[in-house]
Each structure stands twice: as C-alpha cells, then as structure tokens.
N, C-alpha and C. Protein backbone atom coordinates (compact mmCIF):
# COMPACT_ATOMS: atom_id res chain seq x y z
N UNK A 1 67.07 170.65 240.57
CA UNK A 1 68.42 170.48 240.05
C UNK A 1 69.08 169.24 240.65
N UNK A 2 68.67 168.96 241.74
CA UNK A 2 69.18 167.68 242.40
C UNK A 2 68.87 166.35 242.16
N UNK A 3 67.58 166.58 241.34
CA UNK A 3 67.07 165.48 241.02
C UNK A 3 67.65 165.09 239.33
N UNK A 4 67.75 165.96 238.94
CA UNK A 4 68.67 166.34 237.50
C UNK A 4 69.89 165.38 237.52
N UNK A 5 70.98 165.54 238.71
CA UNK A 5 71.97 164.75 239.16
C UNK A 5 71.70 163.81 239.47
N UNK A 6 70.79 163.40 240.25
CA UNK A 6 70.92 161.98 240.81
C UNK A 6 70.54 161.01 239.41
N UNK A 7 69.95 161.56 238.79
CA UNK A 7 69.25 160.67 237.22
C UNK A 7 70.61 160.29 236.61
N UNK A 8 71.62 161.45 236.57
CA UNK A 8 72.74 161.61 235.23
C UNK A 8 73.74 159.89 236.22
N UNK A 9 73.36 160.53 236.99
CA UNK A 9 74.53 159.46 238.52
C UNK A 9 73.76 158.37 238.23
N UNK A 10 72.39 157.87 237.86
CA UNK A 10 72.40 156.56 238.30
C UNK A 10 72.50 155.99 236.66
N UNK A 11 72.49 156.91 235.59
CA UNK A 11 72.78 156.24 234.44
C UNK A 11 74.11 155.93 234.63
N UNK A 12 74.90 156.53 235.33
CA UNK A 12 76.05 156.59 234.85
C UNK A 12 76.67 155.28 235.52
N UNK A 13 76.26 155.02 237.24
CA UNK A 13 76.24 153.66 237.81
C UNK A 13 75.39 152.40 236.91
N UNK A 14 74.34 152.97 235.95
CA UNK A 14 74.31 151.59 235.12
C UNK A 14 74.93 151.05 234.37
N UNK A 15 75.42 152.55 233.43
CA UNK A 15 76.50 151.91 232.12
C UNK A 15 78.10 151.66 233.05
N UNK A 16 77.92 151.89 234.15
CA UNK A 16 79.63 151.25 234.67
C UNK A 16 79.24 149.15 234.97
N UNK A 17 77.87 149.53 235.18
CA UNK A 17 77.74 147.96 235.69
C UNK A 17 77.38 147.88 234.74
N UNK A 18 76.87 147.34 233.36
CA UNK A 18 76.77 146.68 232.17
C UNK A 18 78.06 146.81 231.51
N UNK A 19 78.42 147.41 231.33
CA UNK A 19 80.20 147.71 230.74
C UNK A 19 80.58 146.68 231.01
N UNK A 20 80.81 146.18 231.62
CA UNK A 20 81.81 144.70 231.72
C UNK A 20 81.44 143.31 231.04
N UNK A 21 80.24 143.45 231.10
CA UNK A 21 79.29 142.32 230.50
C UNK A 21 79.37 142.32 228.95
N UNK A 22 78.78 143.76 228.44
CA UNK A 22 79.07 144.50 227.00
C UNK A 22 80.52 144.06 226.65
N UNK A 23 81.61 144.09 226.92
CA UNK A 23 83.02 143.97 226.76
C UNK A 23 83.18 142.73 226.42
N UNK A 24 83.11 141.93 227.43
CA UNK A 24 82.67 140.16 227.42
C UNK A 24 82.13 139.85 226.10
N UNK A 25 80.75 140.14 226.10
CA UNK A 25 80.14 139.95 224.86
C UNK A 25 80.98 140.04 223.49
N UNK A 26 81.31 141.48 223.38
CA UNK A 26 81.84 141.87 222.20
C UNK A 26 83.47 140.76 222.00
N UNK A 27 84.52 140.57 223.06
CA UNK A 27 85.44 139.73 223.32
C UNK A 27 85.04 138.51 222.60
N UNK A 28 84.07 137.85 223.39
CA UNK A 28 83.22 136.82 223.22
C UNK A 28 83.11 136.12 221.72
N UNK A 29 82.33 137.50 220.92
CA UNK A 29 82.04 137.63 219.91
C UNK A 29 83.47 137.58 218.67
N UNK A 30 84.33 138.29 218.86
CA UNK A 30 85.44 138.02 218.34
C UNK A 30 86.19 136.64 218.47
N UNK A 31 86.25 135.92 219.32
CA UNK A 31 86.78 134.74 220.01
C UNK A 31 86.14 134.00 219.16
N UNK A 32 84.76 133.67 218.94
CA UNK A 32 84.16 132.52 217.95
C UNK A 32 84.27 132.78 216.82
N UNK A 33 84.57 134.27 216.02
CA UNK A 33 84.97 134.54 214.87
C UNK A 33 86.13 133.84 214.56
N UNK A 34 87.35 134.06 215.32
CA UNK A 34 88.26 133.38 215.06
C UNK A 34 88.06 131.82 214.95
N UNK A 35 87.76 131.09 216.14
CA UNK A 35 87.66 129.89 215.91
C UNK A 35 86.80 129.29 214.56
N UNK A 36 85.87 130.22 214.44
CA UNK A 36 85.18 129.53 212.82
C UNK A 36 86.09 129.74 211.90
N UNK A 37 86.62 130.64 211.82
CA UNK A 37 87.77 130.91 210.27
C UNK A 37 88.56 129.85 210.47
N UNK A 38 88.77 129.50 211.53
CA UNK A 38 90.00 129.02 211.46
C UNK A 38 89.35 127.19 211.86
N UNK A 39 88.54 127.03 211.87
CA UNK A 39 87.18 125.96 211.12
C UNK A 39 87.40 125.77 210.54
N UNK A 40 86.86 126.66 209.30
CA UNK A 40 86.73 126.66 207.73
C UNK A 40 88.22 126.26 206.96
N UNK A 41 89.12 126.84 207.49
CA UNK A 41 90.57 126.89 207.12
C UNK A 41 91.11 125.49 206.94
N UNK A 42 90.82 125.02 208.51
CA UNK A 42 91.14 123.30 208.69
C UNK A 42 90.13 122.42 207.59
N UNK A 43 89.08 122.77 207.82
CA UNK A 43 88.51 122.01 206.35
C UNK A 43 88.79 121.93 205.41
N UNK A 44 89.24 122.91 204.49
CA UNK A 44 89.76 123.29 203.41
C UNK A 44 91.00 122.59 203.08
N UNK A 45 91.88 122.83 203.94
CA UNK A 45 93.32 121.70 204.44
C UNK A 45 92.91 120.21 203.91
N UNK A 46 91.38 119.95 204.90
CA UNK A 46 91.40 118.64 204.54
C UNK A 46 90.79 117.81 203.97
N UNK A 47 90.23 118.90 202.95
CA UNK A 47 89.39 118.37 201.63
C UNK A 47 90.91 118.57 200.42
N UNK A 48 91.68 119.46 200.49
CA UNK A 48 92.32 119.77 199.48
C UNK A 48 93.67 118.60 199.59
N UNK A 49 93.93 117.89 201.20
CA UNK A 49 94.52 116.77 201.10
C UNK A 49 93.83 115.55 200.87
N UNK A 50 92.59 115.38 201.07
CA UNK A 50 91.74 114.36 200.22
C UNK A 50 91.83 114.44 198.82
N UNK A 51 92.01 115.39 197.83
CA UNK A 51 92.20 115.56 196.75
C UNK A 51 93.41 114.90 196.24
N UNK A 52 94.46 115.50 197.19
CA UNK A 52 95.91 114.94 196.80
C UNK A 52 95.97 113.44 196.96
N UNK A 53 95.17 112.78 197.79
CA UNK A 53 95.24 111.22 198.16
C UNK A 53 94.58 110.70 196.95
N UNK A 54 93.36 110.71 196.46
CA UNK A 54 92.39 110.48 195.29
C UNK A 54 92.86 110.94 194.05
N UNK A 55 93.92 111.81 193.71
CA UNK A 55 94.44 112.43 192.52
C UNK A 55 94.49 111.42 191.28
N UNK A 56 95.29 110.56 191.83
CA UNK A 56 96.15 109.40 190.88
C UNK A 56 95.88 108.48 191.16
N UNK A 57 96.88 107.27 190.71
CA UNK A 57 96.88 105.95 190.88
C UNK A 57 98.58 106.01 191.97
N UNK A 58 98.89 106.81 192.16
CA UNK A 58 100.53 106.64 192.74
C UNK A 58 100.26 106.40 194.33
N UNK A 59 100.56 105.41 194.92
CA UNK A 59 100.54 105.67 196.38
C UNK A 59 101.39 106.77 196.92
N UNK A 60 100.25 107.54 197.90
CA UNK A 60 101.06 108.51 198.70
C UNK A 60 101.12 108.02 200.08
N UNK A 61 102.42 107.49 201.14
CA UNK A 61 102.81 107.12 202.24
C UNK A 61 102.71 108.79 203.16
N UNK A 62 102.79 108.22 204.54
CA UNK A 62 102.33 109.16 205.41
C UNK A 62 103.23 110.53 205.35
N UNK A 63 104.17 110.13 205.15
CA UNK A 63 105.27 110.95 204.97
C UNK A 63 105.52 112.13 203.70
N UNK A 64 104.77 112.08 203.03
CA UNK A 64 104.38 112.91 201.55
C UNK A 64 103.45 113.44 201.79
N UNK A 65 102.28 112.69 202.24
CA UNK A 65 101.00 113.47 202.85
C UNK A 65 100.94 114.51 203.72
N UNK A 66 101.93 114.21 205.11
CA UNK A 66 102.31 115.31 205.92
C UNK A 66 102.88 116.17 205.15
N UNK A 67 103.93 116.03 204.80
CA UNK A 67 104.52 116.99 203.90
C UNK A 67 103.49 118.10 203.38
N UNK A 68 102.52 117.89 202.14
CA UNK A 68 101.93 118.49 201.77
C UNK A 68 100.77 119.43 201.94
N UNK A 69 100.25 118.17 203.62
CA UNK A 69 99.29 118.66 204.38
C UNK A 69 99.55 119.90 204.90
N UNK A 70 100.96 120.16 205.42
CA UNK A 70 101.82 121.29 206.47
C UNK A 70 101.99 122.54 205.27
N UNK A 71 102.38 122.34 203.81
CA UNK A 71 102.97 123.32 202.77
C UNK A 71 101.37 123.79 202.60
N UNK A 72 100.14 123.14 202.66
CA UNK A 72 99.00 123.56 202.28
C UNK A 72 98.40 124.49 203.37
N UNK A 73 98.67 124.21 204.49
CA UNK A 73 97.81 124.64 205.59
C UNK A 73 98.95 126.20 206.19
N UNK A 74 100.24 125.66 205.96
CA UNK A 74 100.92 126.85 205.89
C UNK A 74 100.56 128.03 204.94
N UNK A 75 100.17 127.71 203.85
CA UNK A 75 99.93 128.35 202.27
C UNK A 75 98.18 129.00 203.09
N UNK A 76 97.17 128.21 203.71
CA UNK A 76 96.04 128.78 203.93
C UNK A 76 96.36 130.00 205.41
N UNK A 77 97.71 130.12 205.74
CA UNK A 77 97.66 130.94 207.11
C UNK A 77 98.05 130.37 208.78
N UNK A 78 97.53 128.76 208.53
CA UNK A 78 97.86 128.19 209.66
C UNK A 78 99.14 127.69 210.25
N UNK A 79 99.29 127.56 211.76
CA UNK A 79 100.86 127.61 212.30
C UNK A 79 100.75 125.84 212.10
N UNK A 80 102.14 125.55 211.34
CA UNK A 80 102.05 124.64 211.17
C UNK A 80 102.45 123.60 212.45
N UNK A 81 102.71 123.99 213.64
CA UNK A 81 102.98 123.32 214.77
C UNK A 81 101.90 122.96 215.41
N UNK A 82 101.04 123.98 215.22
CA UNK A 82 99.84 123.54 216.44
C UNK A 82 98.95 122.36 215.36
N UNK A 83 99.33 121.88 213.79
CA UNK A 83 98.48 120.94 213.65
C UNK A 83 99.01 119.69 213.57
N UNK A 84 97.94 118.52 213.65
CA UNK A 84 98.21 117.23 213.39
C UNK A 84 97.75 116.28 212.54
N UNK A 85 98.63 115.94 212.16
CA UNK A 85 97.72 114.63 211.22
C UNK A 85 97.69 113.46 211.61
N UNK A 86 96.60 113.19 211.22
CA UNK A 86 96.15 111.50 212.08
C UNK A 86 95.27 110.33 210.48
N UNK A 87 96.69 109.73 210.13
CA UNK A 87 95.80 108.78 208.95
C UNK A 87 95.47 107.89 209.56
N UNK A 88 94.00 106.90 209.06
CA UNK A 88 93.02 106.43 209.72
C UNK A 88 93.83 105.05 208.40
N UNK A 89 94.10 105.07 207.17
CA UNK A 89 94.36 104.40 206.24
C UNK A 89 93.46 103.93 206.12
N UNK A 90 93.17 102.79 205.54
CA UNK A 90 92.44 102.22 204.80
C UNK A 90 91.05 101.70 205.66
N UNK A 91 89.72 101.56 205.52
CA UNK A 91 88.60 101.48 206.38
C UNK A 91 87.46 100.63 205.39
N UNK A 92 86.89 99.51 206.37
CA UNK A 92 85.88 98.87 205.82
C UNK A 92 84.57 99.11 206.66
N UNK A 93 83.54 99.67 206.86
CA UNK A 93 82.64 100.26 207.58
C UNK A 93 81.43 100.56 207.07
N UNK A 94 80.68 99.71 206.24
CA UNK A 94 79.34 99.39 205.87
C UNK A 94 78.39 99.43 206.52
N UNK A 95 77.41 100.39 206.27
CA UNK A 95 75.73 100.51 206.99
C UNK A 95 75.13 99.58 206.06
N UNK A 96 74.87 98.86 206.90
CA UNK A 96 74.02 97.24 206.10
C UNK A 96 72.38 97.73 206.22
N UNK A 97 72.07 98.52 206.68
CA UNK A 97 70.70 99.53 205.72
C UNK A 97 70.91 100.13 204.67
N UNK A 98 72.22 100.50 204.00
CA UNK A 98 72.60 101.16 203.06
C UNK A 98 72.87 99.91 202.15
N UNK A 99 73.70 99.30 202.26
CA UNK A 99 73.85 97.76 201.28
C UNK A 99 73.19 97.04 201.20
N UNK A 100 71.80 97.12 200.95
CA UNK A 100 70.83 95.71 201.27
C UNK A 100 71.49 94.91 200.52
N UNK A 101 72.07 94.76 199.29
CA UNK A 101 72.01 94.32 197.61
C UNK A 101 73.63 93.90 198.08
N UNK A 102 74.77 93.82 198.90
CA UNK A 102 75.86 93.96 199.58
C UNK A 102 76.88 93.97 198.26
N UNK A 103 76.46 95.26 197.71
CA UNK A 103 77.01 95.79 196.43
C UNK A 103 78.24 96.23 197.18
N UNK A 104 78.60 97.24 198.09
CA UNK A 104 79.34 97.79 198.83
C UNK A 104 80.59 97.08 199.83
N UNK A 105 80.12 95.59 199.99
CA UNK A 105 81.00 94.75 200.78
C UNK A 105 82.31 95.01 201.05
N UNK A 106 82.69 95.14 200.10
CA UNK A 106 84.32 94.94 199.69
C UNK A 106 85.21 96.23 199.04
N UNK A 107 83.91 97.53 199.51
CA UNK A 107 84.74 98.80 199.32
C UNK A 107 86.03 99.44 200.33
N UNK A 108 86.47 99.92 199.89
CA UNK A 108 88.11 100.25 201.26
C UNK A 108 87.90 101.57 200.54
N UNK A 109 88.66 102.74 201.27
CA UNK A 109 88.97 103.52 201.11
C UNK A 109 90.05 104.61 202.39
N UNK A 110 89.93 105.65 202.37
CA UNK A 110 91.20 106.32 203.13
C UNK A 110 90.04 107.44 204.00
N UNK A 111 90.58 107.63 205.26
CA UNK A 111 90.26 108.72 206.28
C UNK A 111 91.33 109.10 206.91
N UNK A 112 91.33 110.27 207.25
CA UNK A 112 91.78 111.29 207.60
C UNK A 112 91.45 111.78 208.73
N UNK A 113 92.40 112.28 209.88
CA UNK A 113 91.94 113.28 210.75
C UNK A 113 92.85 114.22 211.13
N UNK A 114 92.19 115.50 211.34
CA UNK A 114 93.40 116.89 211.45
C UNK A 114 92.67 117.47 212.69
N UNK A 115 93.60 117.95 213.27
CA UNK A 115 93.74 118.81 214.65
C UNK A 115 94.58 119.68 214.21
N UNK A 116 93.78 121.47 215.36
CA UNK A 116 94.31 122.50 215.47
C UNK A 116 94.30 123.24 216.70
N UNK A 117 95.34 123.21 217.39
CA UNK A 117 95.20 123.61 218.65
C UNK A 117 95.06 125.12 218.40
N UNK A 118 93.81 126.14 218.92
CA UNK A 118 93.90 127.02 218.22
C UNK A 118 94.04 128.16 219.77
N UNK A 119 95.14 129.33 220.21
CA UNK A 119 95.18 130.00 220.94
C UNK A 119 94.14 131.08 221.44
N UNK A 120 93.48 130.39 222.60
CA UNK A 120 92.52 131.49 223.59
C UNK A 120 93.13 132.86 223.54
N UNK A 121 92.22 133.62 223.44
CA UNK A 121 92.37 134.98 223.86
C UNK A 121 92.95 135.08 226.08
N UNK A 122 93.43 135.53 226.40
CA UNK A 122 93.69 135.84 227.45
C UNK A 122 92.38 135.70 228.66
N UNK A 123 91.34 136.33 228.48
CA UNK A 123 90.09 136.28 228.61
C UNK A 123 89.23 135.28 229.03
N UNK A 124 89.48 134.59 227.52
CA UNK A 124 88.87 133.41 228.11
C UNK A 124 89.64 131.98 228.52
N UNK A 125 90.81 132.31 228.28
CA UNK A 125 92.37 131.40 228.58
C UNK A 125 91.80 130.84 230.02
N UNK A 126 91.65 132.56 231.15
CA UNK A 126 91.44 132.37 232.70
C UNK A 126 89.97 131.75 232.51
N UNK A 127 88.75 131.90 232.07
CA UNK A 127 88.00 131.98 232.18
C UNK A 127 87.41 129.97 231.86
N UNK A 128 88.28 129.80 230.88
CA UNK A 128 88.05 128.38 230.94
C UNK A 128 89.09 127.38 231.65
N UNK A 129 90.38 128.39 232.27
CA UNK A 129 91.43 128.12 232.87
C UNK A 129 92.25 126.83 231.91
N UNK A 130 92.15 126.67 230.71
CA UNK A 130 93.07 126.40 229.74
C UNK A 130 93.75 127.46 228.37
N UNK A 131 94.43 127.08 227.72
CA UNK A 131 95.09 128.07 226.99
C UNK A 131 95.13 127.81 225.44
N UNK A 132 94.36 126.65 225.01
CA UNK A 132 93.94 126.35 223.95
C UNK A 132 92.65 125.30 223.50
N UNK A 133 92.14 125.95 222.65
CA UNK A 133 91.30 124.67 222.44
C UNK A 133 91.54 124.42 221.00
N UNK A 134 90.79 122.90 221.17
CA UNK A 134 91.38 122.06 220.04
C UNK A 134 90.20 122.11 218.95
N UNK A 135 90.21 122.19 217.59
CA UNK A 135 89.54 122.21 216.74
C UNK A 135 89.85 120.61 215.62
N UNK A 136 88.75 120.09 215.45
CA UNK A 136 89.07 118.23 214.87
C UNK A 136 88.13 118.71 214.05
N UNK A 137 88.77 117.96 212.49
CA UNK A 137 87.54 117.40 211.39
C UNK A 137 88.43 115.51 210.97
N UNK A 138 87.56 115.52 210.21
CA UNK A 138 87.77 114.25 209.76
C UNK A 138 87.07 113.84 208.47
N UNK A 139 87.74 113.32 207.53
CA UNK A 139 87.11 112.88 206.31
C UNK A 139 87.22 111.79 205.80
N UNK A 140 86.30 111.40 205.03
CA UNK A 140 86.84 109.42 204.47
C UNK A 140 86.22 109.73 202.77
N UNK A 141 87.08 108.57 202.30
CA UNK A 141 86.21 108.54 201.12
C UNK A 141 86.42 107.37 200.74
N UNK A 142 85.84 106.67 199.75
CA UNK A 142 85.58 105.31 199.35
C UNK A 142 86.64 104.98 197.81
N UNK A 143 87.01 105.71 197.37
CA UNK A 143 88.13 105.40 196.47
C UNK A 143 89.62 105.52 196.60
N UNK A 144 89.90 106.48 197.72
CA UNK A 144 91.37 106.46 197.86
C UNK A 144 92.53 105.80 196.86
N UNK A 145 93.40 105.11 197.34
CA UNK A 145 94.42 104.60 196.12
C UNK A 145 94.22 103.25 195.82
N UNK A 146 92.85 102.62 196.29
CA UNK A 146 92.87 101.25 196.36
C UNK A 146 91.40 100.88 196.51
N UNK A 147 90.60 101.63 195.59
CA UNK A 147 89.21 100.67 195.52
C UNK A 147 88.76 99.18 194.66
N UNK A 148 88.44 98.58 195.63
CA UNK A 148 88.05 97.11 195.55
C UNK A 148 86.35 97.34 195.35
N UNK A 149 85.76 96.53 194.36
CA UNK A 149 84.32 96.64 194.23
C UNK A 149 84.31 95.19 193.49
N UNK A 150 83.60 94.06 194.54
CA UNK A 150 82.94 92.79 193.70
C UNK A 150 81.72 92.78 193.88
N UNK A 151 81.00 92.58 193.31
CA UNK A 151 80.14 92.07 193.54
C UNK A 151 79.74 90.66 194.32
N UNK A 152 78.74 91.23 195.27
CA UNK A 152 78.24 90.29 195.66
C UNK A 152 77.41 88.84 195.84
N UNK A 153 77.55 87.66 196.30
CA UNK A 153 76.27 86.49 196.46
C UNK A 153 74.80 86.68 195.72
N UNK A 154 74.51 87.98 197.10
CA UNK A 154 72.98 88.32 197.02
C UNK A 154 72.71 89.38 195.94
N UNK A 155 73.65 90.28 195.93
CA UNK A 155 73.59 90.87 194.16
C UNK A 155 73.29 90.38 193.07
N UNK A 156 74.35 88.86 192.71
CA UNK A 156 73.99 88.48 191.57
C UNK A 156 72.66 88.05 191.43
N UNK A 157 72.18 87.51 192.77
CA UNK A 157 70.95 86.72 192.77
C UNK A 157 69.78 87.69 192.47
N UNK A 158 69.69 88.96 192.70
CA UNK A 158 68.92 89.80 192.77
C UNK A 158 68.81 90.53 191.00
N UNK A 159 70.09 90.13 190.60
CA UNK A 159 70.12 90.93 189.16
C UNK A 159 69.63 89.87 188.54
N UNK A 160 69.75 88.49 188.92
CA UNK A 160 69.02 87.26 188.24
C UNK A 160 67.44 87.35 188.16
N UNK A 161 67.04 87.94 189.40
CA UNK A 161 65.62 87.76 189.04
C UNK A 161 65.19 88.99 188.95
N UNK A 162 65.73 90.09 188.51
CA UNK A 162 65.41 91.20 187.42
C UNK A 162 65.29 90.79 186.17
N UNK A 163 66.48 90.08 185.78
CA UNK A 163 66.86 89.24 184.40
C UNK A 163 65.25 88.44 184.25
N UNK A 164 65.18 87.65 185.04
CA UNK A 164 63.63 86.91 184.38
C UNK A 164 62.58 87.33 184.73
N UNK A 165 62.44 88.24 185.32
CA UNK A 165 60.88 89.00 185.41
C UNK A 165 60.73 89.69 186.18
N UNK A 166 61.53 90.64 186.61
CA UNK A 166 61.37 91.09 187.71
C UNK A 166 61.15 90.80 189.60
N UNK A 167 61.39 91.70 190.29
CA UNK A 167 61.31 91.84 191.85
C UNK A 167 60.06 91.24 192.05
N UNK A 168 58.96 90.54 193.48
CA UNK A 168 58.16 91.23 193.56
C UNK A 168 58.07 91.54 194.88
C-alpha cells in the first residue's frame, strides 16, 4: 500500500513540475496566434491601400492616404494608434539582371510601409522585458499615379536586329 502512494506522489510531483512549462507553451501558442492575425490584417490594410493609390489617374497626397489607410484598418479591427504609415513615394530601383533589354529604365512607381505596434501578453511583456512588438510589411508597385515607360538605346537596337534576322 505504500508503494501504491509513493507512485500516485511522484506522478503528482511530475505533473506539478511540467505544469508550468505546459502553461507557457499553450500561452505561447496563443501569443503567435495573435500576432499572425494580426499579420494578415496589416497586409490586407496594405494591399487594399495599394489599390486605392493605383485606382485612378487622380493623385492621392499623404494626407488622403492616411486618412483612408486608418478608416480601412479601423474597418479590419485594428487600433488605429498603434499604426503607422510610412510613404516611400515614388522609387527607381532596377535589377539590371532583370532589364538586360533596359526596357524597365525609366519605370517609377509608389511604396509603402505600415507598422503595428502589437500588445504582449503580460507573460511574455516580463519575459522579453518589453511591452510591445512591432509588426512591418511593405509594398511597391510599378504603376502607381505616374508610370513612365521609354524605351530604351539598347532596346531599340535589339528589336532592330530581330527586325532583320534575328538574335544570334
């Protein structure tokens, strides 16, 4: 019978010492749930304000953009204080492995960057001894309100000698 007890006692000293770890985990586990939703959320924000920039031909100034960025991200759930917007405006940034033909030279377009300071659980607040971490995306695209496309020197020259007989 004594040995009966000491078995029930030392399970019971195991699940007190894994218990804390288990807790963690599961904490843990909730903690990155949040931060992905709230990932996904900020993306969404800032594909659906890439949309609004690319819509038309109307220039939208920083000040309309915020605007809409904050009514959108409010509308998806998010506090509109903890985010930021950061326009990059207009960007020329060519991979000249990508342009051999320097078709691309003279493309511009608009980027974007959004921040979300998103609130630690208590937990891991002490545990990383800060009280938020920051969540960043960033997007660009090549037409914004002002795409420029000439053609190039070495383009034309290259469509020239397609024109008479081909590459070789």
């Amino acid at each position: 019978m004594s040995a009966m007890k000491r078995i029930k006692g030392q399970a019971m000293t195991e699940f007190v010492m894994v218990l804390p770890v288990f807790i963690l985990l599961l904490v843990g586990i909730c903690q990155m749930s949040i931060l992905m939703i709230r990932r996904v959320e900020l993306a969404m924000v800032e594909r659906e304000a890439m949309r609004y920039l690319t819509a038309d031909a109307e220039e939208k100034d920083k000040d309309k953009t915020e605007e809409f960025i904050m009514e959108f991200a409010g509308k998806m759930g998010l506090d509109k204080d903890r985010l930021k917007y950061e326009p990059k405006g207009r960007f020329v940034n060519i991979d000249k492995g990508m342009d051999k033909m320097g078709l691309l030279q003279n493309v511009s377009g608009v980027m974007i960057n959004l921040s979300y300071d998103e609130k630690l659980m208590k937990v891991f607040a002490v545990i990383m001894n800060r009280e938020t971490i920051t969540l960043k995306t960033t997007m660009a695209t090549a037409s914004g309100s002002c795409m420029k496309f000439k053609i190039g020197e070495k383009a034309k020259e290259v469509w020239d000698k397609i024109k008479n007989g081909g590459i070789q």
